[in-house]
PDB file of N, CA and C in Angstrom:
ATOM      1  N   UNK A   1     -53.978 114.129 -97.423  1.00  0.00           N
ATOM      2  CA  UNK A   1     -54.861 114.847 -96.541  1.00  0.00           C
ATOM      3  C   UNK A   1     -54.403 114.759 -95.099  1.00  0.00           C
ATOM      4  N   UNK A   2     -55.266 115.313 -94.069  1.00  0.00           N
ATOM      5  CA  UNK A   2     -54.979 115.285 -92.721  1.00  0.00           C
ATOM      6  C   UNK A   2     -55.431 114.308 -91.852  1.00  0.00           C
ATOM      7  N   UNK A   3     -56.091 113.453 -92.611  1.00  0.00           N
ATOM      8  CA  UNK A   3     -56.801 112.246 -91.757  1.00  0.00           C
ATOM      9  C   UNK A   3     -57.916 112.458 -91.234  1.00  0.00           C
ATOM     10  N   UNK A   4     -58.532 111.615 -91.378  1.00  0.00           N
ATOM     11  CA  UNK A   4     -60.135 111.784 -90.505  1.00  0.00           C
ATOM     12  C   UNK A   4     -60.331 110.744 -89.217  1.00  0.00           C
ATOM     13  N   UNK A   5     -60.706 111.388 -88.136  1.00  0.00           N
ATOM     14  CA  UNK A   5     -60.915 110.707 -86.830  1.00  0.00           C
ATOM     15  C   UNK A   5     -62.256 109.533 -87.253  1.00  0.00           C
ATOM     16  N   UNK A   6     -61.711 108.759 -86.650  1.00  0.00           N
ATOM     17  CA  UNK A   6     -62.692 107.355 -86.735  1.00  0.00           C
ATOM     18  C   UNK A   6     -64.121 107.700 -86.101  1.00  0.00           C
ATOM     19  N   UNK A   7     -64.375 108.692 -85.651  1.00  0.00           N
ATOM     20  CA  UNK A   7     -65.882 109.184 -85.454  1.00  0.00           C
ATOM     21  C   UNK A   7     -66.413 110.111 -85.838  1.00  0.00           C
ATOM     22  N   UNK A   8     -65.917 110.628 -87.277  1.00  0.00           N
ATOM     23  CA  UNK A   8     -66.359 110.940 -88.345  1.00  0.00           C
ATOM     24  C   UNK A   8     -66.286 110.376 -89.693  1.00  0.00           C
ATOM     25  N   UNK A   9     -65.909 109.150 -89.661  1.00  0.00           N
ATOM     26  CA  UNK A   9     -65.380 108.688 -90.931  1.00  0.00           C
ATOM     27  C   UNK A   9     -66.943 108.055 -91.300  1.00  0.00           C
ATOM     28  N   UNK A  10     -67.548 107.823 -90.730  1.00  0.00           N
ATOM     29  CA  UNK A  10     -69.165 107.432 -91.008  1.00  0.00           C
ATOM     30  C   UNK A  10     -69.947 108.358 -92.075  1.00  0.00           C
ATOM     31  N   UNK A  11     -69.602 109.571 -91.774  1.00  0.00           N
ATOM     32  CA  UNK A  11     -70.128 111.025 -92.343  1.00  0.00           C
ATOM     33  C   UNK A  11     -69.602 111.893 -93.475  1.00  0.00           C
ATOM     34  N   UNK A  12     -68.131 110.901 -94.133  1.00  0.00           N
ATOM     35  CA  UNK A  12     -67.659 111.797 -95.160  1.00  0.00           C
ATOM     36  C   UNK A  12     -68.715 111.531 -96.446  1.00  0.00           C
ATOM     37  N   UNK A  13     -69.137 110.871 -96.764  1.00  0.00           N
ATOM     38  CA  UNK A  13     -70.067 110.550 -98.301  1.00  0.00           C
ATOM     39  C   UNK A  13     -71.489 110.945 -97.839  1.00  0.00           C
ATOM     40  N   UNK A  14     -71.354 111.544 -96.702  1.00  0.00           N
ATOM     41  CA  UNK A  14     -73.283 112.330 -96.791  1.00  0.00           C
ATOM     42  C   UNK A  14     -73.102 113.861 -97.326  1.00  0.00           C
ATOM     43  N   UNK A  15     -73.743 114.166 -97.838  1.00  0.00           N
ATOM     44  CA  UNK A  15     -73.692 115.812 -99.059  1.00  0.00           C
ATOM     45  C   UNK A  15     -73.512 116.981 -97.619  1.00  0.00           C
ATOM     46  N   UNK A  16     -72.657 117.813 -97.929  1.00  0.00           N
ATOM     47  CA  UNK A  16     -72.474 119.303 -97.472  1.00  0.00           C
ATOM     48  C   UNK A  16     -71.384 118.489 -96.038  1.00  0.00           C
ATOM     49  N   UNK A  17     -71.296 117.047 -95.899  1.00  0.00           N
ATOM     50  CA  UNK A  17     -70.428 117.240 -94.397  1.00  0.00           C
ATOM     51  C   UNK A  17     -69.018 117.351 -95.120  1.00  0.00           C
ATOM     52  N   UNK A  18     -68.534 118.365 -94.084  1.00  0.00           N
ATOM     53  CA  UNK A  18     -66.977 118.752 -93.544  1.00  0.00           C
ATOM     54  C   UNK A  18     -66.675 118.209 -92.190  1.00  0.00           C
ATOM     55  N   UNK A  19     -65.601 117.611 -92.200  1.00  0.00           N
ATOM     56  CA  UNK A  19     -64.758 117.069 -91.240  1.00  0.00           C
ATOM     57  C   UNK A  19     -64.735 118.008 -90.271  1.00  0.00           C
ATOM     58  N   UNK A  20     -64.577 118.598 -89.191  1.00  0.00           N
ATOM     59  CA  UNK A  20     -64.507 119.435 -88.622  1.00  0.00           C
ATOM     60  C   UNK A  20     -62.999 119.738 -88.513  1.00  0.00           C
ATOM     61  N   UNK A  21     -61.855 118.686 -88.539  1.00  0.00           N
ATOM     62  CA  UNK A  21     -60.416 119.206 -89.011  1.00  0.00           C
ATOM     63  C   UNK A  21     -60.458 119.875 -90.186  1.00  0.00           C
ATOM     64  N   UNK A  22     -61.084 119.618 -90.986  1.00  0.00           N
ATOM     65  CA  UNK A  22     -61.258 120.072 -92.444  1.00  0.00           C
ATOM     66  C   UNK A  22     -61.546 121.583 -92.377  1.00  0.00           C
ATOM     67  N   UNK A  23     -62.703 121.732 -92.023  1.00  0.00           N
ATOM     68  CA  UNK A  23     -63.219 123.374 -91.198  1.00  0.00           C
ATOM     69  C   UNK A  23     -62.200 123.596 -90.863  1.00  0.00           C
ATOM     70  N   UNK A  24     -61.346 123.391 -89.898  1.00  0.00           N
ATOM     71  CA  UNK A  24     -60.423 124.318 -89.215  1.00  0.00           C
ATOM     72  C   UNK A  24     -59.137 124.778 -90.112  1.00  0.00           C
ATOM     73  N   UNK A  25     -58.933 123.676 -90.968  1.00  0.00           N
ATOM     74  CA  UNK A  25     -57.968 123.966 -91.848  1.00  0.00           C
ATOM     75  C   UNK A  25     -58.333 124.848 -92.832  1.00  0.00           C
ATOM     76  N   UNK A  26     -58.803 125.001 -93.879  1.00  0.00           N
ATOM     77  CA  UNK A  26     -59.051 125.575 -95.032  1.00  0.00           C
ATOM     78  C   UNK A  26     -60.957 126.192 -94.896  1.00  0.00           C
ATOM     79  N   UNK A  27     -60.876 127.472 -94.986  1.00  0.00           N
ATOM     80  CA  UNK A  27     -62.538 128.259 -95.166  1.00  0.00           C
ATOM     81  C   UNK A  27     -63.242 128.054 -96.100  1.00  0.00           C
ATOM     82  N   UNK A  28     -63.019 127.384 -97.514  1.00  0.00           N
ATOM     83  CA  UNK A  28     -63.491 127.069 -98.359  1.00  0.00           C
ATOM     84  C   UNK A  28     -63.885 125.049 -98.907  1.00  0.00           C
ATOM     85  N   UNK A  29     -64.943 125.047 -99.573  1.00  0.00           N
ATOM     86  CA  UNK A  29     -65.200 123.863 -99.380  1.00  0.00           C
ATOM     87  C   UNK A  29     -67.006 123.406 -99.363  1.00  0.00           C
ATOM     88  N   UNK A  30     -67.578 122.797-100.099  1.00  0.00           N
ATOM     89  CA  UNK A  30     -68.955 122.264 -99.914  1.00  0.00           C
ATOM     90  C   UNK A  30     -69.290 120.986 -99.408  1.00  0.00           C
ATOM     91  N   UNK A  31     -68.177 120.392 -99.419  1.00  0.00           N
ATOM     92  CA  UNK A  31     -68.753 119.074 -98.718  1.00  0.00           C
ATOM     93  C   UNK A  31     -69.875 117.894 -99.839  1.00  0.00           C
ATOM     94  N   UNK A  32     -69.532 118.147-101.177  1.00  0.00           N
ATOM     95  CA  UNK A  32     -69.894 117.830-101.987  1.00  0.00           C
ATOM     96  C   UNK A  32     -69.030 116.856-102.466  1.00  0.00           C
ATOM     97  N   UNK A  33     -67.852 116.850-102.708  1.00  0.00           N
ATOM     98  CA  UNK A  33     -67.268 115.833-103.549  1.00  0.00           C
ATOM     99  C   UNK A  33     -67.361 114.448-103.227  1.00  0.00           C
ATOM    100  N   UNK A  34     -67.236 114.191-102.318  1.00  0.00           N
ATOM    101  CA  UNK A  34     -66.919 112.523-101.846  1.00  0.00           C
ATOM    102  C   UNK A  34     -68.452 112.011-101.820  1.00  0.00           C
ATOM    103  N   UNK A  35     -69.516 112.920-101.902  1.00  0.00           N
ATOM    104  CA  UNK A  35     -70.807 112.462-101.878  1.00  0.00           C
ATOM    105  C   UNK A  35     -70.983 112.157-103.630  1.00  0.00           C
ATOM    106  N   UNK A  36     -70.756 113.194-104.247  1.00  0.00           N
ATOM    107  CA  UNK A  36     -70.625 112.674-105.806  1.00  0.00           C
ATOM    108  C   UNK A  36     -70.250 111.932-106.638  1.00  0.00           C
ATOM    109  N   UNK A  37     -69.269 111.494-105.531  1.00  0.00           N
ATOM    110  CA  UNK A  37     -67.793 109.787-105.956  1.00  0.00           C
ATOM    111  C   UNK A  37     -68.603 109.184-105.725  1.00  0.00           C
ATOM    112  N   UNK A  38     -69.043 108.865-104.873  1.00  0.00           N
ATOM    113  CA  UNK A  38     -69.649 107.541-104.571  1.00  0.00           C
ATOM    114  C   UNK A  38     -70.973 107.595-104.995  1.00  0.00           C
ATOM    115  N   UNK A  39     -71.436 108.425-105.484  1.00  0.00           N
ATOM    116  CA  UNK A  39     -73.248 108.268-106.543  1.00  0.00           C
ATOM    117  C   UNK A  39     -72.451 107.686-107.755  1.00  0.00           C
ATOM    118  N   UNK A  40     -71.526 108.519-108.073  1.00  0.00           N
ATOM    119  CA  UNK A  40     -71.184 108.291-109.336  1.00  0.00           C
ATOM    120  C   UNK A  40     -70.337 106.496-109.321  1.00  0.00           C
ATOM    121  N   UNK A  41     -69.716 106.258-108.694  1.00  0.00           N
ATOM    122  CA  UNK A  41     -69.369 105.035-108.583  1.00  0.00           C
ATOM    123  C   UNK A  41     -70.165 103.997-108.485  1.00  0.00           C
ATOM    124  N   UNK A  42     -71.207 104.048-107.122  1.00  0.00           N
ATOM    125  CA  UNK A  42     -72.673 103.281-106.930  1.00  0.00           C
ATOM    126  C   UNK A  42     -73.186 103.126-108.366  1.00  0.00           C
ATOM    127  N   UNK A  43     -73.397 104.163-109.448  1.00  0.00           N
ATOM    128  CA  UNK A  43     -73.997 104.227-110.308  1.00  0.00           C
ATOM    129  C   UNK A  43     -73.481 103.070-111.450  1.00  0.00           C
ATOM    130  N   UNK A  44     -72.504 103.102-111.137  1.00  0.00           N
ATOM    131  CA  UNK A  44     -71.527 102.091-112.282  1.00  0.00           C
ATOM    132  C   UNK A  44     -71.678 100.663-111.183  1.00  0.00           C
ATOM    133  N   UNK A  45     -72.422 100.259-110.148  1.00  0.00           N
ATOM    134  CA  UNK A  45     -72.326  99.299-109.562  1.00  0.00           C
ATOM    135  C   UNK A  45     -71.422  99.096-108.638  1.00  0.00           C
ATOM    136  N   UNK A  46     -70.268 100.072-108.170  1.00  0.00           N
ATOM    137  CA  UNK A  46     -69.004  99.652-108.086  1.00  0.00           C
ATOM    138  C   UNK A  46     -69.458 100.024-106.374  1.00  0.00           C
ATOM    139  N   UNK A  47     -68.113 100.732-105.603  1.00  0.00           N
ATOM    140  CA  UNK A  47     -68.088 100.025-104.447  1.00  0.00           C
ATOM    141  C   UNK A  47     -66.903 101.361-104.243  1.00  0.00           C
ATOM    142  N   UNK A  48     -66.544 101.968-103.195  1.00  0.00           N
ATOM    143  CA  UNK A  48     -66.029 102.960-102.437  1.00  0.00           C
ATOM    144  C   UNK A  48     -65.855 102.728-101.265  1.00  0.00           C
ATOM    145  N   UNK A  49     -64.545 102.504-100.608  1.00  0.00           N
ATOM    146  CA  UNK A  49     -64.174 102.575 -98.856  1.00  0.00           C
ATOM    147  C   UNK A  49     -63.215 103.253 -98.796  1.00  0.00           C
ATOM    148  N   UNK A  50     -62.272 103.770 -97.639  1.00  0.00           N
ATOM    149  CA  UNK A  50     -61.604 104.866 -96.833  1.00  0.00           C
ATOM    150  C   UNK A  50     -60.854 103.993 -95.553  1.00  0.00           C
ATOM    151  N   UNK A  51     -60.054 103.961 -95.745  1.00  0.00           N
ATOM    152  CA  UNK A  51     -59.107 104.218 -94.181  1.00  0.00           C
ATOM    153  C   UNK A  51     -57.928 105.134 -94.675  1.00  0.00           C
ATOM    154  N   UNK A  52     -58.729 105.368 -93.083  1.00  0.00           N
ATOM    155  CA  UNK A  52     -57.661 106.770 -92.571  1.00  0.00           C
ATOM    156  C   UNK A  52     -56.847 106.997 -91.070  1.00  0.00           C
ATOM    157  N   UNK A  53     -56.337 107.466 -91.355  1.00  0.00           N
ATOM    158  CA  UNK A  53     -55.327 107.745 -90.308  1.00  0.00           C
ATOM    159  C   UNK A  53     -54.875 109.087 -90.021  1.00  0.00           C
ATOM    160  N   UNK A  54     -55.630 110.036 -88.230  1.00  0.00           N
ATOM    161  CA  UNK A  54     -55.315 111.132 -88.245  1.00  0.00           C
ATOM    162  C   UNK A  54     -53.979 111.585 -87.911  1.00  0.00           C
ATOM    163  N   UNK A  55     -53.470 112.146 -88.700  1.00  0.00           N
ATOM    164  CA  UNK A  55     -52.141 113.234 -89.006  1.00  0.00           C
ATOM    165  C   UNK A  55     -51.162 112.248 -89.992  1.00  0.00           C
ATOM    166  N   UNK A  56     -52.081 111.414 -91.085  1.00  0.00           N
ATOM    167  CA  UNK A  56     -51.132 110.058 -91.542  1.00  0.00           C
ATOM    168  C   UNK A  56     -51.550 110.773 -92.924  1.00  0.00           C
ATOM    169  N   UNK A  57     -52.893 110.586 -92.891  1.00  0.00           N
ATOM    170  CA  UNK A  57     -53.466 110.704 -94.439  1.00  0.00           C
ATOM    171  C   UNK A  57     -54.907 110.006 -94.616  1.00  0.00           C
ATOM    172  N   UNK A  58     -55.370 109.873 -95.424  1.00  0.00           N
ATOM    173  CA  UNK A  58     -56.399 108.975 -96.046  1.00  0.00           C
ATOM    174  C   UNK A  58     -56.264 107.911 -97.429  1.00  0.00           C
ATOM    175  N   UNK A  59     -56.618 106.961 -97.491  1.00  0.00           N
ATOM    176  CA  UNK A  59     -56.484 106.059 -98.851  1.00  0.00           C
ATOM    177  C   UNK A  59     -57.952 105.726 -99.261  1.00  0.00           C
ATOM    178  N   UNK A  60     -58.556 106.137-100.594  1.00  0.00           N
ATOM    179  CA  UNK A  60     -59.604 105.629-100.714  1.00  0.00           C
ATOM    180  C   UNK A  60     -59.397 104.689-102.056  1.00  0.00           C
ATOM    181  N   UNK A  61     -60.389 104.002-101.987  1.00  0.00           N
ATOM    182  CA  UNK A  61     -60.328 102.347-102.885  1.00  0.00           C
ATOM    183  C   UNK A  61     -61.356 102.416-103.494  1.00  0.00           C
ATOM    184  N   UNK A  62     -61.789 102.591-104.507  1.00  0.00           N
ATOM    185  CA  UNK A  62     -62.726 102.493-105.598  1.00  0.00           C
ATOM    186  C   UNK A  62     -62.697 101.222-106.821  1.00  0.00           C
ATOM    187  N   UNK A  63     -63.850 100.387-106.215  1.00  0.00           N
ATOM    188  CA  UNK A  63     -63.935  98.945-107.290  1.00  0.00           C
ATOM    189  C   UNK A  63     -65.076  99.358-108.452  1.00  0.00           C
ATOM    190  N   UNK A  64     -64.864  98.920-109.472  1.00  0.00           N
ATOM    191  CA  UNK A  64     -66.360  99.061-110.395  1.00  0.00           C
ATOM    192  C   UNK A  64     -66.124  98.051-111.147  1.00  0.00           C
ATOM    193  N   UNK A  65     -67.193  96.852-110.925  1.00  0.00           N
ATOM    194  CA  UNK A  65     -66.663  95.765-111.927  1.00  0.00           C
ATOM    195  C   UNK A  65     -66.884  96.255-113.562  1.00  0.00           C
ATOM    196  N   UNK A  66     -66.119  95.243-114.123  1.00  0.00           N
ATOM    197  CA  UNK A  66     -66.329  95.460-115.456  1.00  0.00           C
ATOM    198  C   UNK A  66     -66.751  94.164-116.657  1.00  0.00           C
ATOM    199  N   UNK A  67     -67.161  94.046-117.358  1.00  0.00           N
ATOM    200  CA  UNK A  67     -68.242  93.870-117.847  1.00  0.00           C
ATOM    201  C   UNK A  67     -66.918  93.266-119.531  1.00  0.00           C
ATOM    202  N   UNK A  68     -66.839  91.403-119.588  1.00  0.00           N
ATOM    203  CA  UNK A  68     -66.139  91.167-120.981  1.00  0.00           C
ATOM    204  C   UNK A  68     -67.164  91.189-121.883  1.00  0.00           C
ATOM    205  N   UNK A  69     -66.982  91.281-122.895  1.00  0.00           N
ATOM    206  CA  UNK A  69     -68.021  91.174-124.576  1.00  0.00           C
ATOM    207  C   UNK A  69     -67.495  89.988-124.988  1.00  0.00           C
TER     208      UNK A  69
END
């Protein structure tokens, strides 16, 4: 990706937000997905963070513990 400025990185996992680099780049888009990762992850207990770096990229880290029998 294109990186997200550290004063929006607060706002990517709330529903319908677009980055505003994001907007400028590409017209299409709901602002839905990264809000759905992380319900869906939360849901399994687990755990979701992000660093990013603008014009570097983004890395996101997804934990969900798991559970021996």
């Amino acid at each position: 990706g294109i990186g997200i400025p550290d004063n929006e990185i607060h706002k990517i996992f709330e529903e319908f937000y677009r980055a505003e680099s994001a907007k400028k780049l590409v017209n299409f888009g709901t602002g839905l997905g990264l809000s759905l990762v992380k319900q869906i992850v939360e849901n399994y207990s687990g755990k979701i963070s992000v660093k990013s770096e603008v014009d570097r990229g983004s890395t996101f880290r997804v934990t969900i513990p798991i559970k021996t029998c």
